[in-house]
Protein backbone atom coordinates (compact mmCIF):
# COMPACT_ATOMS: atom_id res chain seq x y z
CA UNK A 1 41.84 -9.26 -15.09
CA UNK A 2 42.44 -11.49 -12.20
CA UNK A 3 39.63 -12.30 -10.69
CA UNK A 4 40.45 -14.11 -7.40
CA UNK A 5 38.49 -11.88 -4.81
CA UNK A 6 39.53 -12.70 -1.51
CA UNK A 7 35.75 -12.14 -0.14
CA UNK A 8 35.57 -11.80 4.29
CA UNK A 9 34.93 -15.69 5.25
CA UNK A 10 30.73 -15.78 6.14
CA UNK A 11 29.77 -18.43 8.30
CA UNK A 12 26.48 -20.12 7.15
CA UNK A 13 24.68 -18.73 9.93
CA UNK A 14 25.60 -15.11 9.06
CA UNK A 15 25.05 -15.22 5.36
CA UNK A 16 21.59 -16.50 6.29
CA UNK A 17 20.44 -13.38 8.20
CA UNK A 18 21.74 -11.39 5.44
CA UNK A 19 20.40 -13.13 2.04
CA UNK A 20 17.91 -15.48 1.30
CA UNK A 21 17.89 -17.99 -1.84
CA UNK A 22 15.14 -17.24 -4.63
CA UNK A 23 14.17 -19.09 -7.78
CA UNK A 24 11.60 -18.06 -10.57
CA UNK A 25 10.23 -20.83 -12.94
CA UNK A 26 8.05 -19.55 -16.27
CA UNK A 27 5.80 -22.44 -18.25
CA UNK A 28 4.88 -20.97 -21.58
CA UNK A 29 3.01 -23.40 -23.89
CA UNK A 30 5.15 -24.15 -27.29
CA UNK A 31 2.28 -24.17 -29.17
CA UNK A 32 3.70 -27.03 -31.53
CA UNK A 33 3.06 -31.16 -32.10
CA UNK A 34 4.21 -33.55 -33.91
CA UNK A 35 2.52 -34.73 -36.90
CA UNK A 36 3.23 -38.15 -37.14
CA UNK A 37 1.91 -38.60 -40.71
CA UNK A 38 4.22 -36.11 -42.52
CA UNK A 39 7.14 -37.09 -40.58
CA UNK A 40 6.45 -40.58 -42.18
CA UNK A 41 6.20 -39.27 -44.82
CA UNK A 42 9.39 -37.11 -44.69
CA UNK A 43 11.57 -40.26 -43.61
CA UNK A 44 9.94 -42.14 -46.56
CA UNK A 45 10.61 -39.71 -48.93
CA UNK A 46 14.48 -39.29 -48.00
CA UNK A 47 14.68 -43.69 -47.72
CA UNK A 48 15.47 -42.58 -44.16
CA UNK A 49 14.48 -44.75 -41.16
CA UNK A 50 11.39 -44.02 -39.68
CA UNK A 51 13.31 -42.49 -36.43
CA UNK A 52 15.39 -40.56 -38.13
CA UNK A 53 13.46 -37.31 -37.71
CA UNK A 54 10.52 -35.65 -36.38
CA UNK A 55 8.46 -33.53 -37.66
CA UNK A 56 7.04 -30.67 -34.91
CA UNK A 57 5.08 -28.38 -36.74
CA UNK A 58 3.68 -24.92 -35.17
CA UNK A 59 -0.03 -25.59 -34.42
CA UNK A 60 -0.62 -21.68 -34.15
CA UNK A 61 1.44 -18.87 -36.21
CA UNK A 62 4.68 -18.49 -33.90
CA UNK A 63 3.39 -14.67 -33.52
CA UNK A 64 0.87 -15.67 -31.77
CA UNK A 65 2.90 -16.51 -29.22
CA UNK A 66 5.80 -14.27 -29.85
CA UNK A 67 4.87 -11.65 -27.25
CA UNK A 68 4.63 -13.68 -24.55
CA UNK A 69 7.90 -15.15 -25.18
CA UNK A 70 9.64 -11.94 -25.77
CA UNK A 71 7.74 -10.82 -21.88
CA UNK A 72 9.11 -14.26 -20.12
CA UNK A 73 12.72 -13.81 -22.01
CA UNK A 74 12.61 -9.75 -20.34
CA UNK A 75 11.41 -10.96 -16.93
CA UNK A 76 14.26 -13.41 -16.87
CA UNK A 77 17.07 -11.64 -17.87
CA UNK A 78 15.89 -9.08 -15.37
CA UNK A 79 15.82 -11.62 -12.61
CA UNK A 80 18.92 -12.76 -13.25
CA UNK A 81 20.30 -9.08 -13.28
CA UNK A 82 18.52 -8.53 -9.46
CA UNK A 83 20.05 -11.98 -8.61
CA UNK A 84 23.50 -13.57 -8.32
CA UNK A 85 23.84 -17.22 -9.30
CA UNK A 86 23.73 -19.63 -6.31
CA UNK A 87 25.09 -23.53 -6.15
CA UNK A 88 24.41 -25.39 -9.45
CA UNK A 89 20.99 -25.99 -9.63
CA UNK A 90 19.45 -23.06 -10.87
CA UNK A 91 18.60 -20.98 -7.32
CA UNK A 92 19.84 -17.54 -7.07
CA UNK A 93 20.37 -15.43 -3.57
CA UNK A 94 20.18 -11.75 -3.30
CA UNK A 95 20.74 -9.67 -0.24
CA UNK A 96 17.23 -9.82 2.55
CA UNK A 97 17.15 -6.24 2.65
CA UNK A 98 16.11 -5.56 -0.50
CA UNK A 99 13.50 -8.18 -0.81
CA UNK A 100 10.54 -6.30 -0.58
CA UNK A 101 11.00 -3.92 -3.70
CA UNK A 102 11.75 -7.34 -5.34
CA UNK A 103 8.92 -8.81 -4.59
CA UNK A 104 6.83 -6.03 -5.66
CA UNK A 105 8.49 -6.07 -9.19
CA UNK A 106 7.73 -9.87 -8.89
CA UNK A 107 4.09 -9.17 -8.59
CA UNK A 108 3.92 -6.58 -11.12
CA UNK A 109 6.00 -9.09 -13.75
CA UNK A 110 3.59 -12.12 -13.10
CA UNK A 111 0.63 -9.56 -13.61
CA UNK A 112 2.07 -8.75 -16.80
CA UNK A 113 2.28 -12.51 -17.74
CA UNK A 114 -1.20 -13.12 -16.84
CA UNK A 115 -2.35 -10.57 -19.08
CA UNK A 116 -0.56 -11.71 -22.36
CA UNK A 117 -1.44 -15.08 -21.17
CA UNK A 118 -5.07 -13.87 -21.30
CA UNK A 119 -4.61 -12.02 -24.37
CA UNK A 120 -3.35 -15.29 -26.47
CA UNK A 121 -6.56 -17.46 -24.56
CA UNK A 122 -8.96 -14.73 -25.69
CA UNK A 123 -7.91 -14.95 -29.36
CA UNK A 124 -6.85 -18.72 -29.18
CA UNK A 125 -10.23 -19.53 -31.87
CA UNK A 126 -9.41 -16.83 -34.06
CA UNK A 127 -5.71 -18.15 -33.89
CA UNK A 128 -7.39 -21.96 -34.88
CA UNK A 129 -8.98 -20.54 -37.53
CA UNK A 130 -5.36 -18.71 -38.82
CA UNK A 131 -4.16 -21.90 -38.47
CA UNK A 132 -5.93 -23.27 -41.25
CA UNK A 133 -4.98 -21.37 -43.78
CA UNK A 134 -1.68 -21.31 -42.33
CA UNK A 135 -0.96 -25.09 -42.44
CA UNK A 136 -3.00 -26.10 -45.42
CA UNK A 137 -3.47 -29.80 -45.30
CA UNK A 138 -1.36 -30.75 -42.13
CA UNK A 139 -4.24 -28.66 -40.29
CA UNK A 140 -5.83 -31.38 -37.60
CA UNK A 141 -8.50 -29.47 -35.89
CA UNK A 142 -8.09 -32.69 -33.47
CA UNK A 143 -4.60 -31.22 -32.81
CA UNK A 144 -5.79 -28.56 -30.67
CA UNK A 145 -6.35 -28.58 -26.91
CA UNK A 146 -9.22 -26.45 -25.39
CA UNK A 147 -8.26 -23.28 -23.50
CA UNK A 148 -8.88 -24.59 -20.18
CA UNK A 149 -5.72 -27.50 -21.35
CA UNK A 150 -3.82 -24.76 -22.47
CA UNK A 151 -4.02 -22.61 -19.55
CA UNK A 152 -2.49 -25.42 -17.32
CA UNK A 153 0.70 -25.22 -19.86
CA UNK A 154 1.39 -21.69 -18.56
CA UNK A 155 2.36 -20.66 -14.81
CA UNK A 156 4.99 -18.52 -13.28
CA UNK A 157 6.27 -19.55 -9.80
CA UNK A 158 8.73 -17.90 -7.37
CA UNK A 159 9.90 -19.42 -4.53
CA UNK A 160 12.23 -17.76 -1.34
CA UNK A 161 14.38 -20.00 0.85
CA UNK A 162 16.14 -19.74 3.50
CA UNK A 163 19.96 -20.09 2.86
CA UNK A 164 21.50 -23.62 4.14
CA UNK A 165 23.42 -23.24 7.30
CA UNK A 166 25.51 -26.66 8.94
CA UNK A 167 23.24 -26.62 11.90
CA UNK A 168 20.07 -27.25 9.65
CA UNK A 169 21.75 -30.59 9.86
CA UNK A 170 20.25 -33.65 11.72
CA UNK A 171 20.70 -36.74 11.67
CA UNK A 172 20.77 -40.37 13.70
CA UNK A 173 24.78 -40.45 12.99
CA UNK A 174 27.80 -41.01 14.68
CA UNK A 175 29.07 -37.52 16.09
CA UNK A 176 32.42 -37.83 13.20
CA UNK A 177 29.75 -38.28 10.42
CA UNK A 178 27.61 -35.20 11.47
CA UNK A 179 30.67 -32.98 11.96
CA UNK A 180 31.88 -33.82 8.70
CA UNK A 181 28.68 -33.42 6.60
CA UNK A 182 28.25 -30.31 8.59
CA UNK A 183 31.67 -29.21 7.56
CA UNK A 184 30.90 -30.23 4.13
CA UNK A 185 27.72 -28.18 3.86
CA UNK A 186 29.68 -24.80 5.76
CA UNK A 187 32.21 -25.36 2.86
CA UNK A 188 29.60 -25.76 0.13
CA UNK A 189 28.08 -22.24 1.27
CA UNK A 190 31.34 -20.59 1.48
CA UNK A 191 32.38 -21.34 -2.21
CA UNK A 192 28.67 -20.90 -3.21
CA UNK A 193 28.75 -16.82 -1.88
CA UNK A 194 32.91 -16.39 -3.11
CA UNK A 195 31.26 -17.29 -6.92
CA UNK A 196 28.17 -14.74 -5.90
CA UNK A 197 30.55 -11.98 -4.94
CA UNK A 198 32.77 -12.72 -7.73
CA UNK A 199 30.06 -12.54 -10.45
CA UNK A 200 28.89 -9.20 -8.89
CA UNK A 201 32.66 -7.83 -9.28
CA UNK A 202 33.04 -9.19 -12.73
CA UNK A 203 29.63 -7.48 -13.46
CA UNK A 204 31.11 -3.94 -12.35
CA UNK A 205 34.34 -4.63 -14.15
CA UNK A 206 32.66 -5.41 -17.43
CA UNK A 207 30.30 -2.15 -17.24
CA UNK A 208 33.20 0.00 -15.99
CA UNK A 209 35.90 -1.38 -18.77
CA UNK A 210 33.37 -0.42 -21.63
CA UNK A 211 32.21 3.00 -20.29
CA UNK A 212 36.46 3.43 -20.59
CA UNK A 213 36.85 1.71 -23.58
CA UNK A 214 34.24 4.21 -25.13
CA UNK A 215 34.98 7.65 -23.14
CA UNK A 216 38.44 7.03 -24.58
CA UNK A 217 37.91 5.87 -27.77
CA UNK A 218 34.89 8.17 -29.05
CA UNK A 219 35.96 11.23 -31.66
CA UNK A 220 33.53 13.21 -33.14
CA UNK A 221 33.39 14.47 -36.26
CA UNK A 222 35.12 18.12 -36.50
CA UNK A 223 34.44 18.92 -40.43
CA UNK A 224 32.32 18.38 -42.92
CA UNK A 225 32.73 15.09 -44.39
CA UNK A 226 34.18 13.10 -41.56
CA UNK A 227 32.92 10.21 -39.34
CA UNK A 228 32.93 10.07 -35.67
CA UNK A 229 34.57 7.23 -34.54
CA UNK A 230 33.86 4.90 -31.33
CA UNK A 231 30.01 5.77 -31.36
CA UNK A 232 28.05 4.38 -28.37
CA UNK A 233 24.28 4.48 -27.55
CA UNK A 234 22.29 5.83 -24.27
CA UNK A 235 22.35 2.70 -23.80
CA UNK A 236 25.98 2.93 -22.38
CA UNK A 237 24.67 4.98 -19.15
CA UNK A 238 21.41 3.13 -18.69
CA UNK A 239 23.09 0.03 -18.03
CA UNK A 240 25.67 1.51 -15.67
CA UNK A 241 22.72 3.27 -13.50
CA UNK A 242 20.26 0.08 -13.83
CA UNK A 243 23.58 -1.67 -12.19
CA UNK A 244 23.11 1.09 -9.12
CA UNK A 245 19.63 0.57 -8.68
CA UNK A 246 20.55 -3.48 -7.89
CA UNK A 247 23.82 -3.43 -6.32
CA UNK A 248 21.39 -3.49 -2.83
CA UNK A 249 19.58 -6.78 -3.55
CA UNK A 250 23.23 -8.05 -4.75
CA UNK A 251 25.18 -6.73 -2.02
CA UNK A 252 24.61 -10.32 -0.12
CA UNK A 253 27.31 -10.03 2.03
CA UNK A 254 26.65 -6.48 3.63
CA UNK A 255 30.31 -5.51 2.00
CA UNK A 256 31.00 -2.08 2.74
CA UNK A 257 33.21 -1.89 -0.06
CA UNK A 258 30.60 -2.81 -2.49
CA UNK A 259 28.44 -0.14 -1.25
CA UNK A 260 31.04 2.48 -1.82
CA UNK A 261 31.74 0.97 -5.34
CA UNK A 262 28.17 1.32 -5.97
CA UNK A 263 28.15 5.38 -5.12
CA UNK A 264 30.96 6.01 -7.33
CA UNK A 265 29.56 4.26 -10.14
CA UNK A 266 26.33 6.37 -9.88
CA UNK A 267 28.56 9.65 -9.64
CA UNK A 268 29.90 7.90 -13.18
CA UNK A 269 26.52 7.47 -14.70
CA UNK A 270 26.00 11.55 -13.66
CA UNK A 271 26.17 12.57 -16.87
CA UNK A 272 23.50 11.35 -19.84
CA UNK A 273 24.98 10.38 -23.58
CA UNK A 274 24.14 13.02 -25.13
CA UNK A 275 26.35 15.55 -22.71
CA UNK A 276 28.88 12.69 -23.16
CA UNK A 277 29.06 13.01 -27.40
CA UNK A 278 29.00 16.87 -26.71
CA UNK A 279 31.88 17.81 -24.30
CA UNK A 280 35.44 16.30 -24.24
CA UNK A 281 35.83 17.76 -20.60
CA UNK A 282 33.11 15.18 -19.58
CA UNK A 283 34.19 11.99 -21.45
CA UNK A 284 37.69 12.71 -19.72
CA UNK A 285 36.57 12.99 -16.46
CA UNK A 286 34.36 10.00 -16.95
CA UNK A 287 37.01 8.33 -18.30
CA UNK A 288 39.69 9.17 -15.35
CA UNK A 289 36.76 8.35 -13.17
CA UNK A 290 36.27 4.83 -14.65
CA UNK A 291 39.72 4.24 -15.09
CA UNK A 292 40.66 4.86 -11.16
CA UNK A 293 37.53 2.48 -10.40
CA UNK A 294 39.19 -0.27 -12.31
CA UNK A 295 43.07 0.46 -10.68
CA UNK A 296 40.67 0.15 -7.13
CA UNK A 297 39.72 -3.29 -7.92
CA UNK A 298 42.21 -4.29 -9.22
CA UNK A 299 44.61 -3.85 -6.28
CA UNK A 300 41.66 -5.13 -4.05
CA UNK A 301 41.73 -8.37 -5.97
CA UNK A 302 45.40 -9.08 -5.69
């Protein structure tokens, strides 16, 4: 599907009042070193050179610090979900209105992270002494840092900014060089919120084309002996309504037409899985439904 959406031209100054840029950086410790003495003797034993490989081996069992990893890996994919990507570096904007429930789920995340975090420092000597049986004889009790080190290896920032507008610009230069870096920086925020609004359509189309693709392809069984075909999980509706409960933080350019896609995606999610599997009636509707959603854009797009 085409996806060349001619979004309404923003100047900087406007987008600014109506988004603001956001960034979240998680520091987990790896829990790993390199043992210098069996990647010697590694390379030695392959007649390898003696930088031909390293040897990193996990200090503490990796379940140690599997459930922090598995928190930080949810809390970013969620981010990124409340977010749309901005410029190239890694920021993301979302629409100002909806800042303050995101902050509030930011709080509640990093106090989450602080707990495992505390959870892993409480049982960090019990995890040295795992360790040792773990690792046999590359176990280096000098290898280990005390929990105060470790601490300092994990944090969890956030950071807001506002979004760049041309007349943040100053500078001693000739009027012809400020009005072109000024242009330059207008054009750099225009593309920057066409690829936001774009990745918020293509996120729509994706969750709209597979509720169709599964409404229309699902059969149940009718006799004994038969399979249904085209099963889907709950899993299918959840991700449609958790797409409702963002669409105001991504909503960044105060589109009305976003905010009526985003009602007539929650009247799609009306119905839960299992009434889905159970009545044909519903999947069709919810499958007309879909299907006019995807016409809409479509001829939007062009």
């Amino acid at each position: 599907m085409n996806m060349n959406i001619p979004t309404t031209a923003l100047a900087s100054n406007a987008l600014a009042s109506r988004a603001m840029v956001v960034s979240l950086s998680i520091a987990q410790w790896s829990g790993r070193r390199l043992d210098r003495d069996v990647t010697n003797e590694v390379n030695r034993s392959k007649s390898a050179a003696s930088d031909a490989g390293r040897y990193n081996k996990a200090i503490v069992k990796p379940d140690a610090l599997k459930p922090i990893a598995k928190l930080v890996g949810e809390i970013r994919n969620e981010f990124n979900g409340r977010t749309l990507p901005w410029m190239d570096d890694g920021k993301r904007i979302m629409a100002a209105q909806a800042f303050m429930a995101h902050a509030k789920w930011l709080a509640d995340q990093r106090n989450k992270f602080e707990k495992e975090v505390e959870r892993f420092l409480r049982d960090y000597p019990q995890h040295v002494q795992d360790a040792q049986r773990h690792l046999g004889t590359m176990f280096r009790q000098e290898d280990y840092p005390d929990a105060d080190e470790i601490t300092m290896k994990f944090s969890f920032i956030t950071k807001v900014m506002p979004v760049p507008t041309a007349g943040d610009f100053r500078a001693n230069l000739a009027a012809e060089q400020v009005h072109s870096i000024r242009q330059d920086i207008e054009r750099d925020v225009q593309e920057a919120a066409r690829a936001a609004v774009r990745n918020v359509y293509e996120r729509i189309v994706g969750a709209v084309e597979h509720m169709h693709e599964r409404m229309v392809n699902y059969k149940p069984a009718t006799r004994p002996g038969e399979t249904t075909a085209g099963v889907f999980r709950d899993s299918l509706v959840e991700n449609i309504r958790d797409l409702v409960k963002v669409m105001p933080s991504l909503n960044i350019t105060g589109d009305p037409e976003l905010d009526a896609l985003a009602d007539r995606l929650a009247r799609l999610s009306r119905h839960d899985a299992e009434t889905l599997r159970n009545s044909d009636s519903a999947r069709e509707n919810i499958a007309d439904e879909a299907q006019r959603i995807l016409d809409d854009i479509s001829a939007f797009m062009k």
